[in-house]
C-alpha atoms as a PDB file:
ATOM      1  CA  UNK A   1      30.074   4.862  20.705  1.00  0.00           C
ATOM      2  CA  UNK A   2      29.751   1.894  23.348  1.00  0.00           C
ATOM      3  CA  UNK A   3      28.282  -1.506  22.471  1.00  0.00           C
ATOM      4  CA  UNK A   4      24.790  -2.309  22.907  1.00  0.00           C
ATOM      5  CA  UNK A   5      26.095  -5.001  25.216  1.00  0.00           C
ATOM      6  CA  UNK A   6      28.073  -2.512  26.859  1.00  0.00           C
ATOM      7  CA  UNK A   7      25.358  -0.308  27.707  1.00  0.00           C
ATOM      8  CA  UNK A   8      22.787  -3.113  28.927  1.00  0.00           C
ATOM      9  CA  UNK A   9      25.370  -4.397  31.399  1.00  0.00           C
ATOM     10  CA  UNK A  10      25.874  -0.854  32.873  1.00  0.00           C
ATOM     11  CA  UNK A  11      22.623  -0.432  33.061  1.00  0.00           C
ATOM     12  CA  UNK A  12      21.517  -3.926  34.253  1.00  0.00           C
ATOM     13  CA  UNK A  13      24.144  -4.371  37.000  1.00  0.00           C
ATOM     14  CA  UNK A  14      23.142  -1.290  38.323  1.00  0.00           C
ATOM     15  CA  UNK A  15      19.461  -2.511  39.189  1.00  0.00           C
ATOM     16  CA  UNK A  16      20.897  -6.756  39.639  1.00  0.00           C
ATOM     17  CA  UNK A  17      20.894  -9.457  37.240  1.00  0.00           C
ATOM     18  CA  UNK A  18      18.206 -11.165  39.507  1.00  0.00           C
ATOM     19  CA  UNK A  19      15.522  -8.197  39.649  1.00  0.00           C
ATOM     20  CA  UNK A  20      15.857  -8.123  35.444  1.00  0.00           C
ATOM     21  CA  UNK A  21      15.576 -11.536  34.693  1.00  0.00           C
ATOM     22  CA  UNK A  22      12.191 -11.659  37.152  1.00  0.00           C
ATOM     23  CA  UNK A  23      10.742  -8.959  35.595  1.00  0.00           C
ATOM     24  CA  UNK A  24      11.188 -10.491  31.993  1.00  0.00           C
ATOM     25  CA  UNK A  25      10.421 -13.675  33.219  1.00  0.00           C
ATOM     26  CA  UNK A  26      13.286 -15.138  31.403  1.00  0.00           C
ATOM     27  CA  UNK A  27      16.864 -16.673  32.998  1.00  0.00           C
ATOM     28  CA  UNK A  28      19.723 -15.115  34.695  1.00  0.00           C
ATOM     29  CA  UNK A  29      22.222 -16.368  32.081  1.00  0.00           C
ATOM     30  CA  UNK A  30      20.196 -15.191  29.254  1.00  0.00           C
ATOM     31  CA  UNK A  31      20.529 -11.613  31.013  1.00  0.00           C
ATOM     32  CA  UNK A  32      24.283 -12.415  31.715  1.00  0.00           C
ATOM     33  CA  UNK A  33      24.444 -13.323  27.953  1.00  0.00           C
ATOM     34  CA  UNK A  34      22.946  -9.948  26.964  1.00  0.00           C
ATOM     35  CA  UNK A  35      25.753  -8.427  28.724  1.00  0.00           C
ATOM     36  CA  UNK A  36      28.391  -9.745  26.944  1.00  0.00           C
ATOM     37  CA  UNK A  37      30.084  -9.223  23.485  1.00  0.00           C
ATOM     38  CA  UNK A  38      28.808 -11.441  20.951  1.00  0.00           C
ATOM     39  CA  UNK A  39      30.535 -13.929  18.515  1.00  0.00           C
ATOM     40  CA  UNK A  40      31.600 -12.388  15.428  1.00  0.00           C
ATOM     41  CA  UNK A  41      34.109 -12.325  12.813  1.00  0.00           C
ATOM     42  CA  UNK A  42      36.174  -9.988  14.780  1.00  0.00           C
ATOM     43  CA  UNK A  43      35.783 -11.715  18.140  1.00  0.00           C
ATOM     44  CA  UNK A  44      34.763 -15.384  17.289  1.00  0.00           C
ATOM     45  CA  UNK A  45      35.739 -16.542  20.661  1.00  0.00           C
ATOM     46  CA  UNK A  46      33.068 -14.428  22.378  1.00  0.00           C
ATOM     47  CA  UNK A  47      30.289 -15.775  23.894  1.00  0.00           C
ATOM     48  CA  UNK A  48      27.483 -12.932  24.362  1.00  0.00           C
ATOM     49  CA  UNK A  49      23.741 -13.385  22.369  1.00  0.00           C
ATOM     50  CA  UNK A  50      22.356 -11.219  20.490  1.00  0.00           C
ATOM     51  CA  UNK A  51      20.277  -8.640  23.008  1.00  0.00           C
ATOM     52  CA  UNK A  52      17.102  -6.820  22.414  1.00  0.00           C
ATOM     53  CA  UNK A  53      18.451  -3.503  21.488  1.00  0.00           C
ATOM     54  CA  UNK A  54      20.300  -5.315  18.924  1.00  0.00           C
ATOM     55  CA  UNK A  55      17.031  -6.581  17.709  1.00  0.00           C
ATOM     56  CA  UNK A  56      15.545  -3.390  17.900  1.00  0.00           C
ATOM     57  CA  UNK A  57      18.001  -1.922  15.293  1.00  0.00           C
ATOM     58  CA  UNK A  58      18.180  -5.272  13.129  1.00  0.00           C
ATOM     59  CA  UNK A  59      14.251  -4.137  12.815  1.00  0.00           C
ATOM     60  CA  UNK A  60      14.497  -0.334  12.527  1.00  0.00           C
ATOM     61  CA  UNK A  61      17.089  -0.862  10.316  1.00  0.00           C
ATOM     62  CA  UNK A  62      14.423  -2.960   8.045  1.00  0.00           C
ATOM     63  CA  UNK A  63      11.839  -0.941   7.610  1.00  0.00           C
ATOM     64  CA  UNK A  64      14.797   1.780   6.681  1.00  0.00           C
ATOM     65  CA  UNK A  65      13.361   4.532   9.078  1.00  0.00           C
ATOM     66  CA  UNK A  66      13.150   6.117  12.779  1.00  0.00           C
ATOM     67  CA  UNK A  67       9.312   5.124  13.818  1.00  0.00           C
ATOM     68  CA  UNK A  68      10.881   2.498  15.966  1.00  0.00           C
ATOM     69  CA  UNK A  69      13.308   4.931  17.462  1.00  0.00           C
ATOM     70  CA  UNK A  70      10.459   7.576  17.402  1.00  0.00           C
ATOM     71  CA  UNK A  71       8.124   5.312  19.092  1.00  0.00           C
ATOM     72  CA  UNK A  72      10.542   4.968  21.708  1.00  0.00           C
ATOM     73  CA  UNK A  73      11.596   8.433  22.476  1.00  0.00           C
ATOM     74  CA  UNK A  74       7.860   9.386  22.649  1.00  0.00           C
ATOM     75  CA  UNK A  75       7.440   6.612  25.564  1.00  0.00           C
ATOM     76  CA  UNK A  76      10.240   7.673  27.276  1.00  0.00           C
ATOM     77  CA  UNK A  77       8.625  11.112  27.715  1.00  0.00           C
ATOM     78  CA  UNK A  78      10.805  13.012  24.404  1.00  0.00           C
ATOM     79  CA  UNK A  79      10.918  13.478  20.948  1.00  0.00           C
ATOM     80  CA  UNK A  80      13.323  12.031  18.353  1.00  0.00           C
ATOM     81  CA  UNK A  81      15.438  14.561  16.441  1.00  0.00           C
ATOM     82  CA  UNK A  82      18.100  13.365  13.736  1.00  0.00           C
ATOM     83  CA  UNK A  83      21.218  15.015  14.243  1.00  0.00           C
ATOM     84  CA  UNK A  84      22.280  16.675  10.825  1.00  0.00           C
ATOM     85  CA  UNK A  85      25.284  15.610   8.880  1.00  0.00           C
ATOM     86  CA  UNK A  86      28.082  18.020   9.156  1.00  0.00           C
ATOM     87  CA  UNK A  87      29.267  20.057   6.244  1.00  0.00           C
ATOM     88  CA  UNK A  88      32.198  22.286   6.947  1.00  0.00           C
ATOM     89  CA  UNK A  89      31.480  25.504   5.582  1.00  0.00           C
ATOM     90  CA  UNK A  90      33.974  27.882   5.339  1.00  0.00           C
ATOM     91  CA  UNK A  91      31.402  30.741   3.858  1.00  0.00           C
ATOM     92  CA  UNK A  92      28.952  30.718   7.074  1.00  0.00           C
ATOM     93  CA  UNK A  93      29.068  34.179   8.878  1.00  0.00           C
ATOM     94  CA  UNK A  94      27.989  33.222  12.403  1.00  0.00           C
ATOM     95  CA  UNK A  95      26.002  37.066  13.047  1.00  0.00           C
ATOM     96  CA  UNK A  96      23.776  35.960   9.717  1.00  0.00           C
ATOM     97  CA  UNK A  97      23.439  32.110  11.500  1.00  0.00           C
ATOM     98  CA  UNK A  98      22.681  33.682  14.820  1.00  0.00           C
ATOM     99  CA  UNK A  99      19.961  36.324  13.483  1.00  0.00           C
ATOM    100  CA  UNK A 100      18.736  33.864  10.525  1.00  0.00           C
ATOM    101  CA  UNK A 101      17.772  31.035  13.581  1.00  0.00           C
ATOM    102  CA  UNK A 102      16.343  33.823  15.826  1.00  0.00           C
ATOM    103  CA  UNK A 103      14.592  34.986  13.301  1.00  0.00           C
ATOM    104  CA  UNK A 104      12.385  31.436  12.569  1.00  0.00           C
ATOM    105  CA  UNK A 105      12.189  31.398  16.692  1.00  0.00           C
ATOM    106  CA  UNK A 106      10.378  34.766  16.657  1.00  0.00           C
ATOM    107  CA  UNK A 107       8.347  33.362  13.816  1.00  0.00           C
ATOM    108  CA  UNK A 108       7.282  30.210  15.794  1.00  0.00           C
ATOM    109  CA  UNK A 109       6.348  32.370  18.446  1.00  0.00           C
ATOM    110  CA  UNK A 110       4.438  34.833  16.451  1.00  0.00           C
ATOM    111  CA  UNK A 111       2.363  31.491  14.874  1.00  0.00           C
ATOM    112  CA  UNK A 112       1.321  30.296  18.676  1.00  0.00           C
ATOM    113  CA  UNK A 113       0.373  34.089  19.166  1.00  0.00           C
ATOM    114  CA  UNK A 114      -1.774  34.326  16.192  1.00  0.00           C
ATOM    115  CA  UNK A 115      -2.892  30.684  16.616  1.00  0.00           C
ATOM    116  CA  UNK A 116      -3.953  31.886  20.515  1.00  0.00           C
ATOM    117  CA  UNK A 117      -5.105  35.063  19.377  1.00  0.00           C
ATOM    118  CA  UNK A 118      -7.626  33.341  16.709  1.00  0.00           C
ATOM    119  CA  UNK A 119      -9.774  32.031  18.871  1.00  0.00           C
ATOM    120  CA  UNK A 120      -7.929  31.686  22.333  1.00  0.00           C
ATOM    121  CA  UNK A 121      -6.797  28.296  21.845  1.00  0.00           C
ATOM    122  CA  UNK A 122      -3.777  26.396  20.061  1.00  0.00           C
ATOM    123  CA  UNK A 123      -6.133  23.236  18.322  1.00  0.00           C
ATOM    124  CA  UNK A 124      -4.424  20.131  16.875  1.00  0.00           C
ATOM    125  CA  UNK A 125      -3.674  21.419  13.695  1.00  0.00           C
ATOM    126  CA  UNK A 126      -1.998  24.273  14.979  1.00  0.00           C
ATOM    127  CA  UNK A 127       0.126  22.271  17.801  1.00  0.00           C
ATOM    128  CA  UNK A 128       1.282  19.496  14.587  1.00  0.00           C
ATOM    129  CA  UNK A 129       2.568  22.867  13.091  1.00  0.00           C
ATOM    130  CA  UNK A 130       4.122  23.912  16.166  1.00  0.00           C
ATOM    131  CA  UNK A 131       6.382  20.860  16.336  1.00  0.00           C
ATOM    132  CA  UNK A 132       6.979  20.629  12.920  1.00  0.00           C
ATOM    133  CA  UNK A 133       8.507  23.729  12.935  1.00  0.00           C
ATOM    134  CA  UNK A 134      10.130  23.320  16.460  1.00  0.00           C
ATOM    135  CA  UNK A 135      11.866  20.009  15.474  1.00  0.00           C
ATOM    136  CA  UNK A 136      13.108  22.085  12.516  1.00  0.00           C
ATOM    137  CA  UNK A 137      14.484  25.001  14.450  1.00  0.00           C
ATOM    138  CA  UNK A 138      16.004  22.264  16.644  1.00  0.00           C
ATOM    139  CA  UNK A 139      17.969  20.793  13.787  1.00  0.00           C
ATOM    140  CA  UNK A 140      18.986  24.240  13.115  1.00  0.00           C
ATOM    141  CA  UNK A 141      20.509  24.762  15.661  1.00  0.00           C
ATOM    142  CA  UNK A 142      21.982  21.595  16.190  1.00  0.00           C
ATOM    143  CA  UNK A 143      23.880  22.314  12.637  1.00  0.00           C
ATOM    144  CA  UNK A 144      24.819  25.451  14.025  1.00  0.00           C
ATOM    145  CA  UNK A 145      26.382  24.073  17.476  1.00  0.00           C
ATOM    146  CA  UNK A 146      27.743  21.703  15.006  1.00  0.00           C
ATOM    147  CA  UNK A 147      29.501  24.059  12.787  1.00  0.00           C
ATOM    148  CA  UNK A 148      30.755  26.027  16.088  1.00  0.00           C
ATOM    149  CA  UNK A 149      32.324  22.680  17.061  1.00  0.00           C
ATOM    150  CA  UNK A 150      33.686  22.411  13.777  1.00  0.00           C
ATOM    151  CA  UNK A 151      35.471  25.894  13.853  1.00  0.00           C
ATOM    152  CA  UNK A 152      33.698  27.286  10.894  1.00  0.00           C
ATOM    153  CA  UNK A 153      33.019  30.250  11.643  1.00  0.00           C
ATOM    154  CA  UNK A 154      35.876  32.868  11.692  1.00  0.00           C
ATOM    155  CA  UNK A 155      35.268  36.238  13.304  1.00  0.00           C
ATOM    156  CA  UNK A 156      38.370  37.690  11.629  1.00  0.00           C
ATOM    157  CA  UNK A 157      37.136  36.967   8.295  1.00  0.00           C
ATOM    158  CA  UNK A 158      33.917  38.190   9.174  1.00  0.00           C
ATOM    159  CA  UNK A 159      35.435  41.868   9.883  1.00  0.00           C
ATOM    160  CA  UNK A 160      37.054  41.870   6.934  1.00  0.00           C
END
């Protein structure tokens, strides 16, 4: 995974070191800063500061949870999800996986029918249930991707 610094000078050369530091209202070698590694024990000739995104973890790493992270997603127009930790699994049978996760889809969908079907709307409490269960099929079947990647599921053993 890339460096925070790494990532804000990507993204910050793209749209100029000028139009940035305007817009924050704070100096072009601050921004160039930002941009660069920072001292540490590993590199303690560098000469980078610490940058905001580095902030932003130092605090989300804190309060020991994802609101911050959350928080952000939601402003940027999506939702946080967690991706699962991977435990190979030698026993999974990828047939059970696949019906097991479309299995909890159809039952999601049968909930917004029933929830529609009620009383012709979906209200709040029924929407909060909605994505509670949609972020969980979502880590589903990130797991699953995840044990595809992982080459644990084995057809041949499966016909056996």
């Amino acid at each position: 995974m890339r460096e925070t610094w790494q990532e804000l000078n990507e993204i910050i050369h793209e749209l100029g070191v000028k139009k940035v530091a305007a817009a924050l209202g704070i100096s072009s070698s601050l921004i160039y800063k930002w941009c660069q590694a920072p001292k540490s024990d590993a590199n303690p000739e560098a000469s980078g500061a610490s940058n905001p995104l580095d902030r932003l973890f130092i605090i989300m790493e804190l309060a020991g949870d994802e609101r911050l992270i959350e928080y952000i997603a939601r402003r940027a127009g999506g939702y946080f999800i967690p991706n699962p930790v991977h435990r190979s699994r030698k026993d999974l049978s990828f047939v059970s996986e696949t019906m097991a996760i479309l299995d909890k889809y159809a039952d999601l969908m049968r909930f917004a029918e029933q929830s529609l079907s009620n009383d012709g709307k979906i209200d709040h409490d029924e929407a909060i249930t909605l994505r509670r269960d949609w972020d969980k099929l979502k880590v589903r079947l990130e797991t699953f991707v995840m044990h595809c990647e992982a080459g644990d599921f084995d057809i041949v053993k499966e016909d056996d």
